[in-house]
N, C-alpha and C. Protein backbone atom coordinates (compact mmCIF):
# COMPACT_ATOMS: atom_id res chain seq x y z
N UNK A 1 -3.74 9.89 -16.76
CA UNK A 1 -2.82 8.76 -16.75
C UNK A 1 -1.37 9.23 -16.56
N UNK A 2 -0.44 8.46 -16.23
CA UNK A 2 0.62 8.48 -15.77
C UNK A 2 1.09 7.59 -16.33
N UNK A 3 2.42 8.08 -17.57
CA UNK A 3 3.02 7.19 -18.43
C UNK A 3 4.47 6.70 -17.82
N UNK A 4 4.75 5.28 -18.30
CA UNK A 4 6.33 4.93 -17.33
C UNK A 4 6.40 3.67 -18.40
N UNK A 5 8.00 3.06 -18.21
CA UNK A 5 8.52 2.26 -18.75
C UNK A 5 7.98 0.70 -17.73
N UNK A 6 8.19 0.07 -18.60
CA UNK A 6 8.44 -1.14 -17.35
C UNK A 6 9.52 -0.91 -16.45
N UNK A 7 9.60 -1.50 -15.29
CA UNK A 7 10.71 -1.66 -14.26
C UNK A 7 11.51 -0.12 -13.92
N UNK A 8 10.65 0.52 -14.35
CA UNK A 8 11.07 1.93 -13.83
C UNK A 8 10.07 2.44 -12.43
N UNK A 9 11.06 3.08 -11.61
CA UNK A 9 11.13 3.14 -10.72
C UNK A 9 9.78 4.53 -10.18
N UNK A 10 8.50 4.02 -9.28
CA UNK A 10 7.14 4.77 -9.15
C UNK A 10 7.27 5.19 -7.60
N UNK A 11 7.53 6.62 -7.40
CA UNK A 11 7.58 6.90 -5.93
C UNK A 11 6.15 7.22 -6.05
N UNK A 12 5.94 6.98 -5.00
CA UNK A 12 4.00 8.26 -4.31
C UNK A 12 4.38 8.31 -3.35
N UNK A 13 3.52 9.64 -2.60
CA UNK A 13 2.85 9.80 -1.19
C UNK A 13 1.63 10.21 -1.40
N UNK A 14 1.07 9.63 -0.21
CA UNK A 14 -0.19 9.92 0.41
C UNK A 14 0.23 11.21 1.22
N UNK A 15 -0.88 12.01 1.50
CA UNK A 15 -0.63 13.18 2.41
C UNK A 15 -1.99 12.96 3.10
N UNK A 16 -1.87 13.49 4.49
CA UNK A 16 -3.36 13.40 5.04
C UNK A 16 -3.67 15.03 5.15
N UNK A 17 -4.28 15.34 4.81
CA UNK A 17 -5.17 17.01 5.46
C UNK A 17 -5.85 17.40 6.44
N UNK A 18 -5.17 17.16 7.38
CA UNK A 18 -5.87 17.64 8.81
C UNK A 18 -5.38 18.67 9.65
N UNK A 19 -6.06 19.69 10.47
CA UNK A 19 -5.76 20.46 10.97
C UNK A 19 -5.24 19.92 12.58
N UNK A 20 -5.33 18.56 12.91
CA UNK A 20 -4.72 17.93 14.14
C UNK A 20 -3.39 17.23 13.57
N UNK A 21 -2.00 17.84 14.54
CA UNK A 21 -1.08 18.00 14.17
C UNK A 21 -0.83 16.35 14.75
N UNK A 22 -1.60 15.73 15.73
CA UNK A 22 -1.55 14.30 16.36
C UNK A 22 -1.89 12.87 15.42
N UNK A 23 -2.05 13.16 14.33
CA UNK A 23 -1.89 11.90 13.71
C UNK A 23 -1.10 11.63 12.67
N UNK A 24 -1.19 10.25 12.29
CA UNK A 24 0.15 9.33 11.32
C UNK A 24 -0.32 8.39 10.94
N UNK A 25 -0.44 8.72 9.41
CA UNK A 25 -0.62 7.72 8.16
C UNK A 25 0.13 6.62 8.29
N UNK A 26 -0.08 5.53 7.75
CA UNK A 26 0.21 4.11 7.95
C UNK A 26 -0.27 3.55 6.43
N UNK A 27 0.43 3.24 5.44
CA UNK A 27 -0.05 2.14 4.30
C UNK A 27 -0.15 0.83 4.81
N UNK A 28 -1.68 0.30 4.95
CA UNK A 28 -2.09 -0.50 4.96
C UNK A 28 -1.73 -1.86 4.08
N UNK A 29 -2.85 -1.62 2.53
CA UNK A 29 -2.68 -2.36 1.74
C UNK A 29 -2.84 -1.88 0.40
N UNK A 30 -2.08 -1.96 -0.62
CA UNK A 30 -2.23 -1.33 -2.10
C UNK A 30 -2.09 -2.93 -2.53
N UNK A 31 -3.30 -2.78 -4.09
CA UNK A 31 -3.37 -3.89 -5.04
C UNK A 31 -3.58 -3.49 -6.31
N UNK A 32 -2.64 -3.83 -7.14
CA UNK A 32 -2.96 -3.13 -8.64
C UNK A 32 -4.04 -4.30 -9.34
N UNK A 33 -4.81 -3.61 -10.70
CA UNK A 33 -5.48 -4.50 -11.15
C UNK A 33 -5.45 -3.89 -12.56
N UNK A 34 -6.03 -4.26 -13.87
CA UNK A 34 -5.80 -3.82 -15.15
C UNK A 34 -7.37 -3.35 -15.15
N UNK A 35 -8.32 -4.18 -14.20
CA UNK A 35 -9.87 -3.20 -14.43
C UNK A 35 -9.80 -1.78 -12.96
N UNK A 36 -10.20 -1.10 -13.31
CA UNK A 36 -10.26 0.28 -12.04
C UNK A 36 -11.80 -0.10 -11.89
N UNK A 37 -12.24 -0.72 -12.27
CA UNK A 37 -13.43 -1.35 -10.91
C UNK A 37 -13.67 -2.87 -10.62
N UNK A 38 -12.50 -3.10 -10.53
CA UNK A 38 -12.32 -4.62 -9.95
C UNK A 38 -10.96 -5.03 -9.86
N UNK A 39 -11.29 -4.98 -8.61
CA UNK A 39 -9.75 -5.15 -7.28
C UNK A 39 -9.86 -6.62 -6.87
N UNK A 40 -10.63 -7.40 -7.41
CA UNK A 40 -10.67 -9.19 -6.78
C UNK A 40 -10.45 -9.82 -7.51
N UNK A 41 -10.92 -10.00 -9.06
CA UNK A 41 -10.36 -10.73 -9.85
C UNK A 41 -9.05 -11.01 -10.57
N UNK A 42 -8.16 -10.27 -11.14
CA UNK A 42 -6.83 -9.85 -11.63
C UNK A 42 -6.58 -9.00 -10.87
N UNK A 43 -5.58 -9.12 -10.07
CA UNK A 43 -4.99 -8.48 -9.33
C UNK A 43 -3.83 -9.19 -8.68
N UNK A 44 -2.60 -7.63 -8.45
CA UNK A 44 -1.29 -7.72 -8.01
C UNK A 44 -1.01 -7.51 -6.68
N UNK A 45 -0.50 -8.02 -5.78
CA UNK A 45 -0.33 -7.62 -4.07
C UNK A 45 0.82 -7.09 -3.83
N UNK A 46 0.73 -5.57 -3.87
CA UNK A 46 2.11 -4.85 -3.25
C UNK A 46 2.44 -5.01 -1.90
N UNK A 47 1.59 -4.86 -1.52
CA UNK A 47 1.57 -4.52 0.12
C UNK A 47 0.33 -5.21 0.81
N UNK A 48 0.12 -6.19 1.76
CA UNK A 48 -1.19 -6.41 2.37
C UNK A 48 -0.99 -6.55 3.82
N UNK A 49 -2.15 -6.04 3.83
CA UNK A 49 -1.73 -5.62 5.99
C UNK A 49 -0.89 -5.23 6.66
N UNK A 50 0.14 -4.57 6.13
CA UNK A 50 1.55 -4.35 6.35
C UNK A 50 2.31 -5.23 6.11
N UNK A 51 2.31 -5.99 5.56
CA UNK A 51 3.16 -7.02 4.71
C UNK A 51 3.53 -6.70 3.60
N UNK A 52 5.05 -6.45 3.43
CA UNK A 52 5.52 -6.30 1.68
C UNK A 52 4.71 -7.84 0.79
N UNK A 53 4.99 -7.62 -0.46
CA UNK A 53 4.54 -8.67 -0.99
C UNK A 53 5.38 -8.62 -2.46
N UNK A 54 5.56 -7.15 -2.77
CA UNK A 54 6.06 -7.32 -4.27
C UNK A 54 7.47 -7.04 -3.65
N UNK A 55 8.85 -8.03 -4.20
CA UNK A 55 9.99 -7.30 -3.35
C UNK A 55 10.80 -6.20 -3.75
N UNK A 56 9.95 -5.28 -5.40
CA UNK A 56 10.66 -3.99 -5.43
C UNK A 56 9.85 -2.93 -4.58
N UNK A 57 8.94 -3.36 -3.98
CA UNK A 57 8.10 -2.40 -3.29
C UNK A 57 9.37 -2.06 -1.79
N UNK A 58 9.17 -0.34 -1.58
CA UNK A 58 9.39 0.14 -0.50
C UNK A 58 8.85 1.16 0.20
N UNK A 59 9.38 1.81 1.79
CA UNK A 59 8.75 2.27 2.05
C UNK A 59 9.49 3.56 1.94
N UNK A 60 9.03 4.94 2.53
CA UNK A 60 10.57 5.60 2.75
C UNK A 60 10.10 6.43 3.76
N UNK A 61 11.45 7.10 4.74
CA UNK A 61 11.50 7.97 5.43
C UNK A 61 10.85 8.93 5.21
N UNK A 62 9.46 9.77 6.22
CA UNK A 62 9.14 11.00 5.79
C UNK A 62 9.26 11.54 7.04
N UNK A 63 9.44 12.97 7.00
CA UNK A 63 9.80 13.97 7.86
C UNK A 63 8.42 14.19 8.56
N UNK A 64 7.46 14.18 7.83
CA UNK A 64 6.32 14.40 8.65
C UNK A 64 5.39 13.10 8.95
N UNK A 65 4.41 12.86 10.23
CA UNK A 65 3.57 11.93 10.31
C UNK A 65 2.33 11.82 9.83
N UNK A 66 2.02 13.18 9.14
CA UNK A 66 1.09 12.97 8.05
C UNK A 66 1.12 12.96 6.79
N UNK A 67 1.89 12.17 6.37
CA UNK A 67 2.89 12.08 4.83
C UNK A 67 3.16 10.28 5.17
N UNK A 68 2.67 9.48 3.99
CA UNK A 68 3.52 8.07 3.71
C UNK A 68 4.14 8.06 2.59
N UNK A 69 5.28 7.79 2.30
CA UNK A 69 5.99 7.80 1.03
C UNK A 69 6.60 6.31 1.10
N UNK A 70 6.34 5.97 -0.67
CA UNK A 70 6.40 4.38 -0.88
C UNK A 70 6.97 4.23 -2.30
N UNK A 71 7.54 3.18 -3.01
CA UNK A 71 7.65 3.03 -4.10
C UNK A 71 8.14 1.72 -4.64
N UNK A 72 7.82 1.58 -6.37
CA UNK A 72 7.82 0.14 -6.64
C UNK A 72 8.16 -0.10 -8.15
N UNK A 73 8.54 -1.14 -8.33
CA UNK A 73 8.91 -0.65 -9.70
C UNK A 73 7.73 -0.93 -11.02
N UNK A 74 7.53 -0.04 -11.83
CA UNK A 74 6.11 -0.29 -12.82
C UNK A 74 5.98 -1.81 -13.58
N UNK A 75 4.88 -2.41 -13.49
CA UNK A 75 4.98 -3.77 -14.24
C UNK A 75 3.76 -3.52 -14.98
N UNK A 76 3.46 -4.72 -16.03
CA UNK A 76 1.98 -4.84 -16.54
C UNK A 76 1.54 -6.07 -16.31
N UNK A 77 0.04 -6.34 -16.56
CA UNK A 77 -0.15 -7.34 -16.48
C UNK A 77 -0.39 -8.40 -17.96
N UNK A 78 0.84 -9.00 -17.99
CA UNK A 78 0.73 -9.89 -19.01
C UNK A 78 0.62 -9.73 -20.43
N UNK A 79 1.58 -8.40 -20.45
CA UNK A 79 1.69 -7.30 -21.99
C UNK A 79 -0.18 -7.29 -22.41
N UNK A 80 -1.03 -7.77 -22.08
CA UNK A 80 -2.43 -7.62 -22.48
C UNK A 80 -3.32 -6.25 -22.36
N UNK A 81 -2.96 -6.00 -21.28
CA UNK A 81 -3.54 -4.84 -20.81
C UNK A 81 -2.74 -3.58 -20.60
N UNK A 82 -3.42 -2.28 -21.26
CA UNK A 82 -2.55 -1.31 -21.51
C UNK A 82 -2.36 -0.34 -20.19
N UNK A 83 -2.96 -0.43 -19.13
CA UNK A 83 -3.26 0.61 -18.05
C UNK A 83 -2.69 -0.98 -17.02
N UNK A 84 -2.63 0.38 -15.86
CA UNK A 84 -2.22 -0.84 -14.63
C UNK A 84 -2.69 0.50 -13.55
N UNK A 85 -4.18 0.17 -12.51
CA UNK A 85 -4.69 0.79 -11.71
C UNK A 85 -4.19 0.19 -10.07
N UNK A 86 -3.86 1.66 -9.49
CA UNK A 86 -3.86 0.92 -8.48
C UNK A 86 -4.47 1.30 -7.11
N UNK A 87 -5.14 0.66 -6.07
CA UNK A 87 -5.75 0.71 -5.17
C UNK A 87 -5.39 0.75 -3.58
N UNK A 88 -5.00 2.13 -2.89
CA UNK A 88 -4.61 1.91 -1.68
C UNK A 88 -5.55 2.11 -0.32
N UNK A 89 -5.21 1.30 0.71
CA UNK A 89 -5.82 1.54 1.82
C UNK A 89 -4.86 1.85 3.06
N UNK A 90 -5.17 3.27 3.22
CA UNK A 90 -4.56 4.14 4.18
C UNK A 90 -4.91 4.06 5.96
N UNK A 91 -4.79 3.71 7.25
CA UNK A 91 -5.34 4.29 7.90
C UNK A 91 -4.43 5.14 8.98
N UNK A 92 -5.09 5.95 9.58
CA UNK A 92 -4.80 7.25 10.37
C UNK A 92 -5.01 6.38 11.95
N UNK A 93 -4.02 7.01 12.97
CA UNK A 93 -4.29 6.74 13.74
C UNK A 93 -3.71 8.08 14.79
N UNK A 94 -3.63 8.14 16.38
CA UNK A 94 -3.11 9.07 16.86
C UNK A 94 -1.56 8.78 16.83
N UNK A 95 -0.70 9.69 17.15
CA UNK A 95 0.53 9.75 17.01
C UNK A 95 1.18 9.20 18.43
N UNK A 96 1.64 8.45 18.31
CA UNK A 96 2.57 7.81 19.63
C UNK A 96 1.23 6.31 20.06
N UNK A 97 0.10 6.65 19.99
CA UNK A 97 -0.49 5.06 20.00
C UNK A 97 0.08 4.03 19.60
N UNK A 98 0.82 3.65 20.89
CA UNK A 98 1.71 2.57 19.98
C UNK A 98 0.63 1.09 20.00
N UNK A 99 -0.53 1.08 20.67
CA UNK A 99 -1.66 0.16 20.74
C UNK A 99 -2.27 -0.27 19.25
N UNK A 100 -2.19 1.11 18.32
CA UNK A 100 -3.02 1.41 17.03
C UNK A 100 -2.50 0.66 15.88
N UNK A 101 -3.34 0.18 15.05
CA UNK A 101 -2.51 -0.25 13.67
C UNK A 101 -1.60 -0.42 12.83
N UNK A 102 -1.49 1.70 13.38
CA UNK A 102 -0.03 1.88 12.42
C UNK A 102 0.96 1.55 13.21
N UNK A 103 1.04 1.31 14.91
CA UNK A 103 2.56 0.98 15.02
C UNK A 103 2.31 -0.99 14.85
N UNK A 104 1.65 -1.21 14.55
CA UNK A 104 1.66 -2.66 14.17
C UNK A 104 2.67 -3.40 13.35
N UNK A 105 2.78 -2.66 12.13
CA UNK A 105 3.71 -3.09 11.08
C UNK A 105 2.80 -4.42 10.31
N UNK A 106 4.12 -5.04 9.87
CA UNK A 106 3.01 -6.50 9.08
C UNK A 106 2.24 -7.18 10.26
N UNK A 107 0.95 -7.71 10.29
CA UNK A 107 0.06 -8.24 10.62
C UNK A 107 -0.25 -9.69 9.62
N UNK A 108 0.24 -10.71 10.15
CA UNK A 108 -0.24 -12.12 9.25
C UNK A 108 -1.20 -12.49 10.21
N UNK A 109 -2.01 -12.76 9.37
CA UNK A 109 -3.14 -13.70 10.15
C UNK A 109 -3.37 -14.95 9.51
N UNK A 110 -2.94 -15.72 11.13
CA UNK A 110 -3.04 -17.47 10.84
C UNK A 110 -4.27 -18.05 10.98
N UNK A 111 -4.57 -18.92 10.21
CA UNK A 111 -5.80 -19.16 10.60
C UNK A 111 -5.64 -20.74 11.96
N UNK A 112 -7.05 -20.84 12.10
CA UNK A 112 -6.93 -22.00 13.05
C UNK A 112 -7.50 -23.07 12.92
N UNK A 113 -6.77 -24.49 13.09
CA UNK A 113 -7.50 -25.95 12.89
C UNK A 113 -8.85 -25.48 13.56
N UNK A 114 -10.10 -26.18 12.49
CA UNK A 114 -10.65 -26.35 13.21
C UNK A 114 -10.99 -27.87 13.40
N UNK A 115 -10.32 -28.44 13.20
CA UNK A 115 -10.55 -30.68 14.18
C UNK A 115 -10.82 -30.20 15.65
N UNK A 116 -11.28 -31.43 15.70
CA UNK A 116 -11.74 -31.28 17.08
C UNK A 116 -10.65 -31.24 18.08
């Protein structure tokens, strides 16, 4: 575990380990939850599809493209629960694909009438 105040300030990175110098991490979507095996019921939206969602969440400059560095400030859920887990989805793509996911950025998806 990893101890912190409320509203104090949580950097991470992801690092990828690959011996191909051609790809670049992209944070997808992170969701905190108070159970670490259940991400659907109680749960917080930092980030989804490349969409901010929490507005202390950021991203930050990294020197390398296999490195994402992000951060947010620590909350709980509802003074009840003593842990706060959280869940990210990373994906890799080639470097300069600007076709690929990661140069996508936020992605909203609308849905569509369906009337006739």
């Amino acid at each position: 575990p990893y101890y912190v105040d409320l509203n104090q300030n949580l950097f991470l990175q992801a690092s990828l380990h690959s011996s191909d110098p051609n790809l670049v991490v992209f944070v997808d979507t992170c969701v905190a939850s108070p159970d670490p095996s259940n991400f659907r019921t109680l749960t917080y939206e930092l980030i989804r599809s490349g969409c901010v969602k929490d507005p202390t969440y950021s991203s930050y400059y990294s020197p390398y493209s296999n490195v994402a560095r992000f951060a947010f400030s620590a909350f709980s859920f509802f003074n009840r629960y003593p842990s706060v887990y959280l869940q990210c989805e990373l994906v890799v793509c080639r470097y300069n694909d600007y076709s690929s996911r990661c140069y996508q950025g936020c992605v909203s998806r609308f849905k569509r009438n369906t009337g006739s």
